[in-house]
N, C-alpha and C. Protein backbone atom coordinates (compact mmCIF):
# COMPACT_ATOMS: atom_id res chain seq x y z
N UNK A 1 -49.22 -168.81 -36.16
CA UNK A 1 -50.44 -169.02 -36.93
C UNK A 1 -51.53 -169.54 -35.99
N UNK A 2 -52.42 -168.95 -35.60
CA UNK A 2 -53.77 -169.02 -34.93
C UNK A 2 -55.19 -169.07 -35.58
N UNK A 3 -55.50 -170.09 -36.47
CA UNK A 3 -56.87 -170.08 -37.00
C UNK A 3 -57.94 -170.08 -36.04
N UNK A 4 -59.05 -169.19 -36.13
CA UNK A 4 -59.86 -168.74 -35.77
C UNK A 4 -60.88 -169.57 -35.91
N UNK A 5 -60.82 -170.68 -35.16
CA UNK A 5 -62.01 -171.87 -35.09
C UNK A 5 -63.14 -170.87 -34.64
N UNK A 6 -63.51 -170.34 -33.97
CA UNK A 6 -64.93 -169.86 -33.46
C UNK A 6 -65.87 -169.49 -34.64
N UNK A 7 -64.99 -168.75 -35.61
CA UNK A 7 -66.08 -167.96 -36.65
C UNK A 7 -66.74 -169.52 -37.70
N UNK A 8 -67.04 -170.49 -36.92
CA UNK A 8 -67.50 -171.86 -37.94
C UNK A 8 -68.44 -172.55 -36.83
N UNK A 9 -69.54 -173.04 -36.89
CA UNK A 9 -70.42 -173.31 -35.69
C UNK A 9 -69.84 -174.43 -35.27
N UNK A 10 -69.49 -175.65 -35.81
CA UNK A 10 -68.62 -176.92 -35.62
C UNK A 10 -67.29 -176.68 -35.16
N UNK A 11 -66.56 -175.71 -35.43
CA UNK A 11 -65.45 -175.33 -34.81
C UNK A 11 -64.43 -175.39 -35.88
N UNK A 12 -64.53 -176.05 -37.08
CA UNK A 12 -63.61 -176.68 -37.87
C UNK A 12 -63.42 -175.52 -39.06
N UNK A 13 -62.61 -175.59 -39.49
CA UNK A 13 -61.73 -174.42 -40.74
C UNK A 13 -61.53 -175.39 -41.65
N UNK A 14 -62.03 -175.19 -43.01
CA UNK A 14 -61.63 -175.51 -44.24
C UNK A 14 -60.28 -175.57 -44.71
N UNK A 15 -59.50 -176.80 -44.61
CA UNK A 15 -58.12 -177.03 -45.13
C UNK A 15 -58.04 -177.20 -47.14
N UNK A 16 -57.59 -176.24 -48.06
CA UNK A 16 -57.42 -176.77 -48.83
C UNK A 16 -56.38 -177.38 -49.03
N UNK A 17 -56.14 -178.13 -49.55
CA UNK A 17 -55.06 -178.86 -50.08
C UNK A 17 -54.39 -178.89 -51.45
N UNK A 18 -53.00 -178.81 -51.56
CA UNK A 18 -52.48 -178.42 -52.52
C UNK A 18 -51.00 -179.18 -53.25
N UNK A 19 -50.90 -179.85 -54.32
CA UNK A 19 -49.28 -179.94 -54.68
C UNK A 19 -48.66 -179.27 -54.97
N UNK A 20 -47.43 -179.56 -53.60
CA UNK A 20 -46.55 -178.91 -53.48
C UNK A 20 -45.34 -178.25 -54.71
N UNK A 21 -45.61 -179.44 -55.70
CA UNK A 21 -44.51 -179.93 -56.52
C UNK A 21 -45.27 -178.99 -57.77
N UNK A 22 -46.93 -179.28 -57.83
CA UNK A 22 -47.10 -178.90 -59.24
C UNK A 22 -48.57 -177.62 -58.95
N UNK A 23 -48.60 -177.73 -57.89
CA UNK A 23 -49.93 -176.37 -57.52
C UNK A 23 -51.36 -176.79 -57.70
N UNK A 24 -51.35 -178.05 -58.38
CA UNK A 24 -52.52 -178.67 -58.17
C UNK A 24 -53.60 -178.89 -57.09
N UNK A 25 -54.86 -178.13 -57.10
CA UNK A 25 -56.05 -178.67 -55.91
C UNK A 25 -55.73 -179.73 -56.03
N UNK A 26 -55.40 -180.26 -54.71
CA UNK A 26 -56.11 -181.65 -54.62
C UNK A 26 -57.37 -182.43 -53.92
N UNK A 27 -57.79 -181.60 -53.07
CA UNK A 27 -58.45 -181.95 -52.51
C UNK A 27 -59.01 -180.84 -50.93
N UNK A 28 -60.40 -180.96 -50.64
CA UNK A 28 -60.68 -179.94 -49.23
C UNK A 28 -60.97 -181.00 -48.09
N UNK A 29 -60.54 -180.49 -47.08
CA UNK A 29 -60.83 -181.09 -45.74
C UNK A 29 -61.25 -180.06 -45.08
N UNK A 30 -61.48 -181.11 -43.42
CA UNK A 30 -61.72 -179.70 -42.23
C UNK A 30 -60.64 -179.98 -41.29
N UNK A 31 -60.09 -178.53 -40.40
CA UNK A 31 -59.34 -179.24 -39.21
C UNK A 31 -59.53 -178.73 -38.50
N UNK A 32 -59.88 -179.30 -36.82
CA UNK A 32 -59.71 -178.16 -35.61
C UNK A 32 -58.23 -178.41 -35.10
N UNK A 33 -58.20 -177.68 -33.82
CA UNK A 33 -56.79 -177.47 -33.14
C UNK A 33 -56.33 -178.80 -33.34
N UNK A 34 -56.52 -179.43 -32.97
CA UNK A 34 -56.33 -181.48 -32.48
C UNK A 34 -55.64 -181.81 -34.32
N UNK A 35 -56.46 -181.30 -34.93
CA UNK A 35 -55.97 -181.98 -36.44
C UNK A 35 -54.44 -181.53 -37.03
N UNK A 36 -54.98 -179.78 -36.43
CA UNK A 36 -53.90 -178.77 -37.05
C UNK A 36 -52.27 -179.17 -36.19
N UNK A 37 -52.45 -179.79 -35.36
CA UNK A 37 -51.22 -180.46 -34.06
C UNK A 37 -50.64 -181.29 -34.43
N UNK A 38 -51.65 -182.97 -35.12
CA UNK A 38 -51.56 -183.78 -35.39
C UNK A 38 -50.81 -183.66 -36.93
N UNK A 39 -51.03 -182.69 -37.56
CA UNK A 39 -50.55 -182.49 -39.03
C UNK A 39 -49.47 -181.68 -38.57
N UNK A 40 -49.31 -181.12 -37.92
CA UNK A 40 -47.71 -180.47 -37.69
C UNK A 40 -47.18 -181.67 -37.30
N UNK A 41 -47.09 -182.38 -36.23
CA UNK A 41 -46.40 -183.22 -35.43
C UNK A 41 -45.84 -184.64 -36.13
N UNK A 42 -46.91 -185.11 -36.88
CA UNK A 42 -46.81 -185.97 -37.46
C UNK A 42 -46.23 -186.07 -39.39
N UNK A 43 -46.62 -185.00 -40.06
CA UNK A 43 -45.54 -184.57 -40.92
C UNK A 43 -46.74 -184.86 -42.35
N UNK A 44 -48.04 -185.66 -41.94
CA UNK A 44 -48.76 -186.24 -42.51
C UNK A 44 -50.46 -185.36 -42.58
N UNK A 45 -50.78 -185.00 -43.25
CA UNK A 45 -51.96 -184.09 -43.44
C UNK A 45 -53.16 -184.94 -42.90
N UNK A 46 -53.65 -184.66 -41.38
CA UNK A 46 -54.71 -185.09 -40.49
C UNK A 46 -55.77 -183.84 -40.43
N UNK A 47 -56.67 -184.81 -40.65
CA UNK A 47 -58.11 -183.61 -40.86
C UNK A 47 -59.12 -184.29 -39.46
N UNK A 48 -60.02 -183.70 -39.29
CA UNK A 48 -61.29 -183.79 -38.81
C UNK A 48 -62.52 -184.31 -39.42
N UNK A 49 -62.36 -185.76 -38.95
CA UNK A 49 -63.49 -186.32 -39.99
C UNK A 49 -65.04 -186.53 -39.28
N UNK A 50 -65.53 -185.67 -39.91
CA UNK A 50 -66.93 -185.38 -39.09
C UNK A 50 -67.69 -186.62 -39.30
N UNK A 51 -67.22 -187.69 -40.42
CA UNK A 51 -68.32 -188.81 -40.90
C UNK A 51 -67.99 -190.23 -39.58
N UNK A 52 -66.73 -189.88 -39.52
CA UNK A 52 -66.11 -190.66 -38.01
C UNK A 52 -66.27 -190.08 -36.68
N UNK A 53 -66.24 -188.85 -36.66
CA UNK A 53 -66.30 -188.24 -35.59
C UNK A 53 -64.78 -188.50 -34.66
N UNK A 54 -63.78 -188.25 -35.60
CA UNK A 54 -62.41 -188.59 -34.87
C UNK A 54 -61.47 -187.99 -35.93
N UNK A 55 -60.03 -188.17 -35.13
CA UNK A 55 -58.60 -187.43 -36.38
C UNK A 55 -58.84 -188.54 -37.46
N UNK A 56 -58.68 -187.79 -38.66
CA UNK A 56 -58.27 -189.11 -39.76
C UNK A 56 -56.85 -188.77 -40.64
N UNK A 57 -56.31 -189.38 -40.23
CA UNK A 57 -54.72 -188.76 -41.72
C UNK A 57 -55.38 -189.45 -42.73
N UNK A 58 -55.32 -188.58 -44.00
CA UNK A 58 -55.35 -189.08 -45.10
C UNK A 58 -54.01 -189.97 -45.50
N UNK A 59 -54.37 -191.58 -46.13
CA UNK A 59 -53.87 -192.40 -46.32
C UNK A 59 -53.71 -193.24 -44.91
N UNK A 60 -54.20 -193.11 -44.36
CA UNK A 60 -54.16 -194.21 -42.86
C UNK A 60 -54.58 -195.55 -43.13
N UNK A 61 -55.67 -195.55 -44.66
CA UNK A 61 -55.59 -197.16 -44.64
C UNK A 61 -55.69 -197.17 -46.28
N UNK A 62 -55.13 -196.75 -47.11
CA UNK A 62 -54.51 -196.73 -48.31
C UNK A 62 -53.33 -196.47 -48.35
N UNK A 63 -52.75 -195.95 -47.49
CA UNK A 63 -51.33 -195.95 -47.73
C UNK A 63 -50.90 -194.29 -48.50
N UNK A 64 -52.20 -193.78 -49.07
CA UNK A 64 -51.60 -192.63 -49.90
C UNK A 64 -51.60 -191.39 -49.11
N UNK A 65 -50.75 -191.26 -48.80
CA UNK A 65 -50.26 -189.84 -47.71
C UNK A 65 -50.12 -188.53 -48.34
N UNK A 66 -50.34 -187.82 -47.50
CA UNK A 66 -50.35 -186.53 -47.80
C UNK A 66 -49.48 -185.92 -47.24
N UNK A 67 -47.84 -185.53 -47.61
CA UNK A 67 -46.60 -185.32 -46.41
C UNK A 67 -46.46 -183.49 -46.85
N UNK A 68 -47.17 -183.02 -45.70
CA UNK A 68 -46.48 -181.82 -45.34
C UNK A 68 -45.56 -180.78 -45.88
N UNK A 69 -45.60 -180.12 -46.91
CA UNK A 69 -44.44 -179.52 -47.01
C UNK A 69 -44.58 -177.78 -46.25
N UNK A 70 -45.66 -177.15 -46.20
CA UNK A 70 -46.40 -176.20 -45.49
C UNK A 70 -47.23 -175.88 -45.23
N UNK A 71 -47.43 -174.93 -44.50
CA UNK A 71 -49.12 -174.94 -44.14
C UNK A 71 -49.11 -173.03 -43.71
N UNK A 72 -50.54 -172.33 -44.14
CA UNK A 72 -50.33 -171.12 -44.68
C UNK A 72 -51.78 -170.80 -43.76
N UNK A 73 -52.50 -169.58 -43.68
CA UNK A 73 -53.41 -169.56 -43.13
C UNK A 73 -53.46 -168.07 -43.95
N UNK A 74 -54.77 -167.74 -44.06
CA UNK A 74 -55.09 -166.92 -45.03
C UNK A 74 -55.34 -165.57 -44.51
N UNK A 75 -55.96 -164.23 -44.71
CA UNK A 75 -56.14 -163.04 -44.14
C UNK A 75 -56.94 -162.87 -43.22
N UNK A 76 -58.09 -163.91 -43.35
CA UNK A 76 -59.19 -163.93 -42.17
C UNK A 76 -59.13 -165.09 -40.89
N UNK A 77 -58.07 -165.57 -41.74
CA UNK A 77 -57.63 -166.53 -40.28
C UNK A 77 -58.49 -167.05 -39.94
N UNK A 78 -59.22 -167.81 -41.36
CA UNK A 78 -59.87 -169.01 -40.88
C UNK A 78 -60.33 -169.63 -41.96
N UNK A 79 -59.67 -169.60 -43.04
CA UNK A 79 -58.84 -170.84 -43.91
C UNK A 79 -57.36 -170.94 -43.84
N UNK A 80 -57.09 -172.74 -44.40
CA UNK A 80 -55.67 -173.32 -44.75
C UNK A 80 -55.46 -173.39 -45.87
N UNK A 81 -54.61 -173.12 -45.95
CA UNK A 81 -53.70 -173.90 -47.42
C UNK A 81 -52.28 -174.74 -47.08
N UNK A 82 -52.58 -175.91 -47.30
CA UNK A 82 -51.64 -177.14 -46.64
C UNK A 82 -51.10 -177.49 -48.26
N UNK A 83 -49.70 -177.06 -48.38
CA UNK A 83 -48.95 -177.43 -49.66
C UNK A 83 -48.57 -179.11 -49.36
N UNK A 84 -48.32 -179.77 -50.12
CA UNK A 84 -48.10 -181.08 -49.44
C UNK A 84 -47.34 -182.27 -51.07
N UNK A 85 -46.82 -183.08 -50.35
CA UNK A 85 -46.50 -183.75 -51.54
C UNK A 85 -47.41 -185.03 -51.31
N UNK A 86 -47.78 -185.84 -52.54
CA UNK A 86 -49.03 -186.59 -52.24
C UNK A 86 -47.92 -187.93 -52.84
N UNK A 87 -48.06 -188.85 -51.86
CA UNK A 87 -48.07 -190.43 -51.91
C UNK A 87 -49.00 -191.40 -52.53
N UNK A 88 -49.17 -191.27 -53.87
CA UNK A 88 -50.03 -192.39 -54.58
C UNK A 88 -51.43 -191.19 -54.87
N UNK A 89 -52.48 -191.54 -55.37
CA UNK A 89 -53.91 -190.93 -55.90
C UNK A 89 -54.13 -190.45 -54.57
N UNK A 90 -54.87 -188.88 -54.67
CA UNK A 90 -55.38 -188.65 -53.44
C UNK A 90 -57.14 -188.80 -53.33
N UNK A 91 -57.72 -188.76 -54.24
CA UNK A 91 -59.24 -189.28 -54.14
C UNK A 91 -59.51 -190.50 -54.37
N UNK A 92 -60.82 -191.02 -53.31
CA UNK A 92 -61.30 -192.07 -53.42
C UNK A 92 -61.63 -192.64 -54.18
N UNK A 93 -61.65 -192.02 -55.37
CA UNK A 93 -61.99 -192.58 -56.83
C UNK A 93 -60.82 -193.16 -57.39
N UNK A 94 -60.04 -193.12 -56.73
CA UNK A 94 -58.40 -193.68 -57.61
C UNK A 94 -57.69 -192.06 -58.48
N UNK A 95 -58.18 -190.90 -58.76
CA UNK A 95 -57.61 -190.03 -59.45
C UNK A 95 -57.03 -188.91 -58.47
N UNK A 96 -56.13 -188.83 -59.16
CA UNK A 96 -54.54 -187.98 -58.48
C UNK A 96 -55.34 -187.10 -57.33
N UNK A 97 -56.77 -186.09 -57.72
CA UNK A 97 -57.12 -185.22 -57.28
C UNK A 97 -58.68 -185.14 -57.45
N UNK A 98 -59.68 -184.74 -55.90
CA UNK A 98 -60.64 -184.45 -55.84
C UNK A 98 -61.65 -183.85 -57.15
N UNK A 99 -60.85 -182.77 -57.82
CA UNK A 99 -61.53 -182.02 -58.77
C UNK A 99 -61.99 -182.50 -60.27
N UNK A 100 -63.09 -182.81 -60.36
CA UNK A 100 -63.19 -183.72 -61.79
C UNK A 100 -62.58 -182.99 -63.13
N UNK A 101 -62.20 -181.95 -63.23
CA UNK A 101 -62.04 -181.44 -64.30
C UNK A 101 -60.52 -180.14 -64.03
N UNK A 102 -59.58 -180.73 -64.98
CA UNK A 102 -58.37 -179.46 -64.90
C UNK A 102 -57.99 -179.14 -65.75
N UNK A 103 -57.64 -177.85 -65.77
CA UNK A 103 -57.27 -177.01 -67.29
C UNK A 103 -56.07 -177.86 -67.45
N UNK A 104 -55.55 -177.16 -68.83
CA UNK A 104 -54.41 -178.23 -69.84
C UNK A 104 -53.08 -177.75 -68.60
N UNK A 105 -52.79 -176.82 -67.96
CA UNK A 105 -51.64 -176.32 -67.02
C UNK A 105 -51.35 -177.91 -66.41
N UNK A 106 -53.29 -177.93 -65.78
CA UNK A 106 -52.85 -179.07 -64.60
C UNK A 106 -52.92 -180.21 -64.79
N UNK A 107 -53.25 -180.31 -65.99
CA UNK A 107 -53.42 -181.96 -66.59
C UNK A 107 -51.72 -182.27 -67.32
N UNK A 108 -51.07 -180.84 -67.52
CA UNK A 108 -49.73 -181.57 -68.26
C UNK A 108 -48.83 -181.85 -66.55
N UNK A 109 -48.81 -181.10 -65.71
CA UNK A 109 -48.32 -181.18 -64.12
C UNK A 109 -48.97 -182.95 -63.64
N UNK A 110 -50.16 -183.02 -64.11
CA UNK A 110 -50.76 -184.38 -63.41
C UNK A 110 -49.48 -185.26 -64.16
N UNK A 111 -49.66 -185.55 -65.57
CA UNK A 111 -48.86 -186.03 -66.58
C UNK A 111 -47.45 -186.34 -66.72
N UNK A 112 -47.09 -185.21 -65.63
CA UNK A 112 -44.97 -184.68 -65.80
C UNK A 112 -45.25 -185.85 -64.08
N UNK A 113 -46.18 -185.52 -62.75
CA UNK A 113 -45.93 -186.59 -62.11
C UNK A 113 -45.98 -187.71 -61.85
N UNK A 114 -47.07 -188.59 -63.26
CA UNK A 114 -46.40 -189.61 -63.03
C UNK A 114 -45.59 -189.87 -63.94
N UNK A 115 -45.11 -189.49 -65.21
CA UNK A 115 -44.18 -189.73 -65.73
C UNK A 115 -42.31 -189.89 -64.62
N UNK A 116 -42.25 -188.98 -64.07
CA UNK A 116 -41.35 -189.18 -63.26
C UNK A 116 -41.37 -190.26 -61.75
N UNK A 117 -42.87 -190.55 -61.77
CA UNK A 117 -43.04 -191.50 -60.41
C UNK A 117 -42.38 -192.84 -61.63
N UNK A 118 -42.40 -192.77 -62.74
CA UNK A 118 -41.92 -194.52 -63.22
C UNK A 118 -40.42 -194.34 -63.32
N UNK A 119 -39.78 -193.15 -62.91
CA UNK A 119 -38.38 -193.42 -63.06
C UNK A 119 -37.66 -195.07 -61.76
N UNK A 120 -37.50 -195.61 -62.43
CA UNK A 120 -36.55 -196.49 -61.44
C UNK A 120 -37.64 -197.88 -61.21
N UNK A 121 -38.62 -197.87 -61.85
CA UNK A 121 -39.59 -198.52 -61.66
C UNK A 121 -39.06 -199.98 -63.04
N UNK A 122 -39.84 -200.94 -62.63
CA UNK A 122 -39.98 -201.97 -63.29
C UNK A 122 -40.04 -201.76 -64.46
N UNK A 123 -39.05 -201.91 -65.80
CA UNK A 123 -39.20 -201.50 -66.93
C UNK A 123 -40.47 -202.34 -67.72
N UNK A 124 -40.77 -203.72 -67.10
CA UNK A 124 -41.84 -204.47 -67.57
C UNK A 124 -43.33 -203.65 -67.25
N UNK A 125 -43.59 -202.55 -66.45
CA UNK A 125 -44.56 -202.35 -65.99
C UNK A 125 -45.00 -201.02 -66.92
N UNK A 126 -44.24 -200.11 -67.71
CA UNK A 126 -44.82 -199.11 -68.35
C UNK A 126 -44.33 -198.98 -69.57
N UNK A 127 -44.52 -198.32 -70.38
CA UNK A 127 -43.69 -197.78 -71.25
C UNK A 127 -42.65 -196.73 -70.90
N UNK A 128 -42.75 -195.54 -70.31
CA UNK A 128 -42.48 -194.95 -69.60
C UNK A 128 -41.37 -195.00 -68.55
N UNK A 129 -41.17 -196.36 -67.77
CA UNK A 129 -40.48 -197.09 -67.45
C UNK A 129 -39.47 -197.61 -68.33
N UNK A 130 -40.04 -198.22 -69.54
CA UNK A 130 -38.47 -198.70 -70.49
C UNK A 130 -38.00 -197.62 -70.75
N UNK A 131 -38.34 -196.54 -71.11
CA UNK A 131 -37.67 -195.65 -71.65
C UNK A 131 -36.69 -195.11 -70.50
N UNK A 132 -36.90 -194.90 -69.59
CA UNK A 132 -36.00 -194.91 -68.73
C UNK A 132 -34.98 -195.59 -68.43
N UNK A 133 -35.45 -196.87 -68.81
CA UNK A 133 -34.21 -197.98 -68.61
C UNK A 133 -33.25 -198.23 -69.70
N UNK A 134 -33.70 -197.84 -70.81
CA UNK A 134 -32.92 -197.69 -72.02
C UNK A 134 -31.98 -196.55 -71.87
N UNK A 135 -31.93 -195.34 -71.29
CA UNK A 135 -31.51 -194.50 -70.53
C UNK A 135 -31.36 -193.08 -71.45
N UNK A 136 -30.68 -192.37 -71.42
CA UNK A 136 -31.07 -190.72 -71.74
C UNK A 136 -30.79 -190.80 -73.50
N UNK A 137 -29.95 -191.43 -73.92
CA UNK A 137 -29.25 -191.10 -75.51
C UNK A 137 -30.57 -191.88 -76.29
N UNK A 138 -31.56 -193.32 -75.14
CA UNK A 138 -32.94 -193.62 -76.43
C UNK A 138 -34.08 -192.42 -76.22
N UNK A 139 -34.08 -192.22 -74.86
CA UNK A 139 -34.76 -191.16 -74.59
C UNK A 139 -34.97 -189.46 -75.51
N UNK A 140 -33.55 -189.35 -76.06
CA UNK A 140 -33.50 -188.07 -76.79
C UNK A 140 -33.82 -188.44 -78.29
N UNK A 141 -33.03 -189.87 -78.40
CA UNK A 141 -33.87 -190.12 -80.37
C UNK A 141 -34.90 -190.10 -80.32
N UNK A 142 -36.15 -190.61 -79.28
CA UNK A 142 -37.08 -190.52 -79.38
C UNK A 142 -37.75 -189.20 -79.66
N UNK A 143 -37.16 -188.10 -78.94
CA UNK A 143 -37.71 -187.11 -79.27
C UNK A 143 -37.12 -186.47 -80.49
N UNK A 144 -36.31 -187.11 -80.88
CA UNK A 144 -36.34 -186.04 -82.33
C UNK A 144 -36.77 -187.07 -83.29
N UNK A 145 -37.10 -188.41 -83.29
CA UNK A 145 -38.11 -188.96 -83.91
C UNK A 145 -39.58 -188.13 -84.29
N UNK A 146 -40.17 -188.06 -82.88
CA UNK A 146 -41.69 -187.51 -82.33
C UNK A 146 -41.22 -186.25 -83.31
N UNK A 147 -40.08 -184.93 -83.01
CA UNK A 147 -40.32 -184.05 -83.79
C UNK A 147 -40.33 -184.13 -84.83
N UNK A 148 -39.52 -184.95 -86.17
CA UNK A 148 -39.42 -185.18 -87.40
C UNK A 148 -41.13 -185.85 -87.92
N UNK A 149 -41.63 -186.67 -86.97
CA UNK A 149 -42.75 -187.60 -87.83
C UNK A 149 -44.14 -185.82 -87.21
N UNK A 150 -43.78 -184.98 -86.30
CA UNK A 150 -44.63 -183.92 -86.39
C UNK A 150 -44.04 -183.10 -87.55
N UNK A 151 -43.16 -182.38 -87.86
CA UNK A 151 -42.71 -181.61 -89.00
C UNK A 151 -43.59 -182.04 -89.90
N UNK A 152 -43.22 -183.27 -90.32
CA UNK A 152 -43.98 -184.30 -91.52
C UNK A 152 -45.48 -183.89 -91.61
N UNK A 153 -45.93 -184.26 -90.12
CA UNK A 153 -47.26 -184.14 -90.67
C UNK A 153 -47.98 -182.67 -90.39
N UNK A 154 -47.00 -181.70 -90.27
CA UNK A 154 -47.12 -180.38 -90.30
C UNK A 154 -47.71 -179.47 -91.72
N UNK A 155 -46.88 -180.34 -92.76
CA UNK A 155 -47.28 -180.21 -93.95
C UNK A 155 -48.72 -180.41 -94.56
N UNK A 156 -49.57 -181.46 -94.01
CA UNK A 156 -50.54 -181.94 -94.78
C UNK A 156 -51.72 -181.19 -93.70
N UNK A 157 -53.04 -181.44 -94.30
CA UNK A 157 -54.10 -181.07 -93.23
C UNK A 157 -55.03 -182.00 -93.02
N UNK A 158 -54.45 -183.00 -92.20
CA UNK A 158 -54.92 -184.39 -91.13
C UNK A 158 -54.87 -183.58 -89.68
N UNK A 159 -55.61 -182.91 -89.72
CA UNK A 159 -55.79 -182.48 -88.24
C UNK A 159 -55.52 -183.70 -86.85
N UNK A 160 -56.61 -184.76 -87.64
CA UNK A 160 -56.25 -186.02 -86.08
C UNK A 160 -54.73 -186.12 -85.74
N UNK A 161 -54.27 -186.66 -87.16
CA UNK A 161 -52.59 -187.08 -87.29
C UNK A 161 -51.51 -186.07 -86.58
N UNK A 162 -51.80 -184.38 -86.66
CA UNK A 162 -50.82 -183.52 -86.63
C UNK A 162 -51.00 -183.25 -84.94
N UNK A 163 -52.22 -183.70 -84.31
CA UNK A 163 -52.81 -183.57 -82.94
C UNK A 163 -51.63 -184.58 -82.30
N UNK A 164 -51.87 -185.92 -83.01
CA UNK A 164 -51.68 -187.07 -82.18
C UNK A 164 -50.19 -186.85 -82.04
N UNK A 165 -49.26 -186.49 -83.18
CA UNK A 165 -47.71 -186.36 -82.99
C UNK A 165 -47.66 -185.31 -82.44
N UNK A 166 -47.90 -184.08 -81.89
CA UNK A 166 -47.75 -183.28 -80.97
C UNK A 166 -47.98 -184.07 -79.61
N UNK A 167 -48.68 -184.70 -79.73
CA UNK A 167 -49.20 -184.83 -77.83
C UNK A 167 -47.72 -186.21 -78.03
N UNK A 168 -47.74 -186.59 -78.89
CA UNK A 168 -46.12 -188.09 -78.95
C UNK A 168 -44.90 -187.05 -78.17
N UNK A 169 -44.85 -185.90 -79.05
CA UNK A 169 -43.68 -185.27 -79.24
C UNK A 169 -43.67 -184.88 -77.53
N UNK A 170 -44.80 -183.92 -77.31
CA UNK A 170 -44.71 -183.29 -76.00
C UNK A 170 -44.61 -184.31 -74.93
N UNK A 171 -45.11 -185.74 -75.14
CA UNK A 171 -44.98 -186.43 -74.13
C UNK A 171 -43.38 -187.01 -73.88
N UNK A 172 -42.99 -187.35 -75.11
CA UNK A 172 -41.58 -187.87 -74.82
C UNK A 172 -40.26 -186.50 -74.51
N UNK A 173 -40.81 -185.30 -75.01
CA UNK A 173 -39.85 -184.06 -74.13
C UNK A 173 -40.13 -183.90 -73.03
N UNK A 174 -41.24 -184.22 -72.07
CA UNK A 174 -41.74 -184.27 -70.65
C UNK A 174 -40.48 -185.29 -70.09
N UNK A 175 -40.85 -186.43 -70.61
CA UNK A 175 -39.79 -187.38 -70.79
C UNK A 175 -38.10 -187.27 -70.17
N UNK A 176 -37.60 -186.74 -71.41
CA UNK A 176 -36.17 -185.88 -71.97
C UNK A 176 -36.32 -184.99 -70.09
N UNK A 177 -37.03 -184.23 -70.07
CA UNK A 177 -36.80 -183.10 -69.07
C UNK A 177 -36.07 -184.13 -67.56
N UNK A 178 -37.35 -184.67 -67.17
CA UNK A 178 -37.24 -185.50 -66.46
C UNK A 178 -36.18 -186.20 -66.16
N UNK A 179 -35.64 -186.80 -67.33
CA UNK A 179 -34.40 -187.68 -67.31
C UNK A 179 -33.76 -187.27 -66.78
N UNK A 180 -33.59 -185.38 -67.05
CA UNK A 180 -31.92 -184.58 -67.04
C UNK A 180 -32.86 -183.87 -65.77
N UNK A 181 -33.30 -184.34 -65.27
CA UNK A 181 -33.55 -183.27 -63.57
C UNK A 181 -34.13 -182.22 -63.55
N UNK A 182 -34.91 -182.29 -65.04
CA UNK A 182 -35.73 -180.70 -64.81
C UNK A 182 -37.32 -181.25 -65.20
N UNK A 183 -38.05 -179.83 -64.57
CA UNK A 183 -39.60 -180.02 -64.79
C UNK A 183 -40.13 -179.07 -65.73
N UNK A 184 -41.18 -179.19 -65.93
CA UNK A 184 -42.19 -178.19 -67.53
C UNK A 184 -41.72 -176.56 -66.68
N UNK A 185 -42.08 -176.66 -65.49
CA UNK A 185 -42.06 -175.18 -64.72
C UNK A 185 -40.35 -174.83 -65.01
N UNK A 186 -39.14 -175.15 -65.00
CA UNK A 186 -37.86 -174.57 -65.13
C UNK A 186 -37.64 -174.07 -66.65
N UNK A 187 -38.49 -174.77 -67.35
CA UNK A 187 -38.67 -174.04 -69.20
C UNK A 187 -39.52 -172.87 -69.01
N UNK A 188 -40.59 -173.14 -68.08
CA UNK A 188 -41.82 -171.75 -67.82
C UNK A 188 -40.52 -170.77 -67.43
N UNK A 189 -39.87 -171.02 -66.71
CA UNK A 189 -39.09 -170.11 -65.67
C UNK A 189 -37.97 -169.20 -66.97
N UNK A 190 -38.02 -170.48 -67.88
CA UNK A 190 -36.66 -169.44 -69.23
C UNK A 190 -37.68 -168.61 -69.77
N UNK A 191 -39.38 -168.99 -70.12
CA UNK A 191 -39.33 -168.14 -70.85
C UNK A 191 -39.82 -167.50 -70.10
N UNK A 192 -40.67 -167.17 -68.77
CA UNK A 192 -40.60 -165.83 -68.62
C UNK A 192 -39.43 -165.08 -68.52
N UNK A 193 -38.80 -164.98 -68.26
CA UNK A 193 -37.57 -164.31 -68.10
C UNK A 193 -37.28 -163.50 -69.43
N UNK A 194 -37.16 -164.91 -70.34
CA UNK A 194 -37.08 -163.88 -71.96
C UNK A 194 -38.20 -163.02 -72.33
N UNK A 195 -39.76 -163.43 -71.92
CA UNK A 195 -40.76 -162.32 -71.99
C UNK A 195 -40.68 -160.98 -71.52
N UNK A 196 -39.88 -160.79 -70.26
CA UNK A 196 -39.64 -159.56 -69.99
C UNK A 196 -38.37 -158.71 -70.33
N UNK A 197 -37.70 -159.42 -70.92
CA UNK A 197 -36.91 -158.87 -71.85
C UNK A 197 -37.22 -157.79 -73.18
């Protein structure tokens, strides 16, 4: 892989950035040779920070890293696409990802990671967390709670009410998945399969 620094007057190629885990933008950088070295070598996504005028790894003084899982270079060979798994929020704003706005795909993917970042975590610190610690058999009443009190209000036409126990229900089967080692994408994966059937 040889990106074609010349065709950019600064020298630098547009890195997008991407989760690895859920396909989420997260965020654009720049890198020249020096960055693109430093992010191989080091395992940690290093850009070219023109506002420093030096390498910067993202998370060098937050702590929230950006670790490597590949790096792709496109047909004109002179963009990246750096897949990566992200260590804590990757924008400066505190939110997971650069882009202010994500369709419902990437907001339930934002949702499924941190639900699974509270596995093992301080049960005092989330909800999310107890439920985990209560372990898989409170985890599953819960969800057929969430489905029975949606059925219920399936019947009537409280639009707010029938909203709010869907997003209960879907959150605590995110939940359920999690527990047992699977993600929203391995259910995507059954039903396409049955779609082309």
């Amino acid at each position: 892989m040889k990106p074609d620094y010349s065709k950019y007057s600064d020298g630098l190629v547009p890195a997008v950035i991407q989760d690895a885990a859920t396909g989420v933008v997260l965020m654009l950088g720049f890198m020249n040779e020096d960055a693109l070295q430093a992010t191989h070598s080091s395992g940690n996504v290093t850009f070219w920070s023109r506002s420093k005028n030096r390498l910067w790894t993202k998370g060098e003084e937050s702590g929230n890293f950006l670790r490597v899982v590949d790096v792709r270079i496109d047909c004109d060979n002179d963009t990246l696409l750096v897949k990566a798994n992200p260590v804590g929020p990757v924008c400066h704003t505190g939110a997971d990802t650069c882009w202010n706005e994500l369709n419902t795909g990437d907001f339930l993917r934002q949702m499924e990671r941190v639900i699974q970042s509270r596995k093992g975590a301080d049960p005092s610190t989330s909800y999310t967390a107890q439920l985990y610690f209560k372990g898989i058999n409170k985890i599953a009443q819960k969800v057929g709670e969430e489905a029975v009190e949606l059925v219920i209000e399936a019947k009537d036409d409280d639009k707010e009410k029938f909203l709010g126990e869907a997003a209960d229900l879907l959150f605590h089967y995110t939940v359920l998945l999690s527990a047992k080692g699977f993600a929203i994408k391995d259910v995507e994966e059954v039903l396409k399969a049955r779609h082309k059937k």
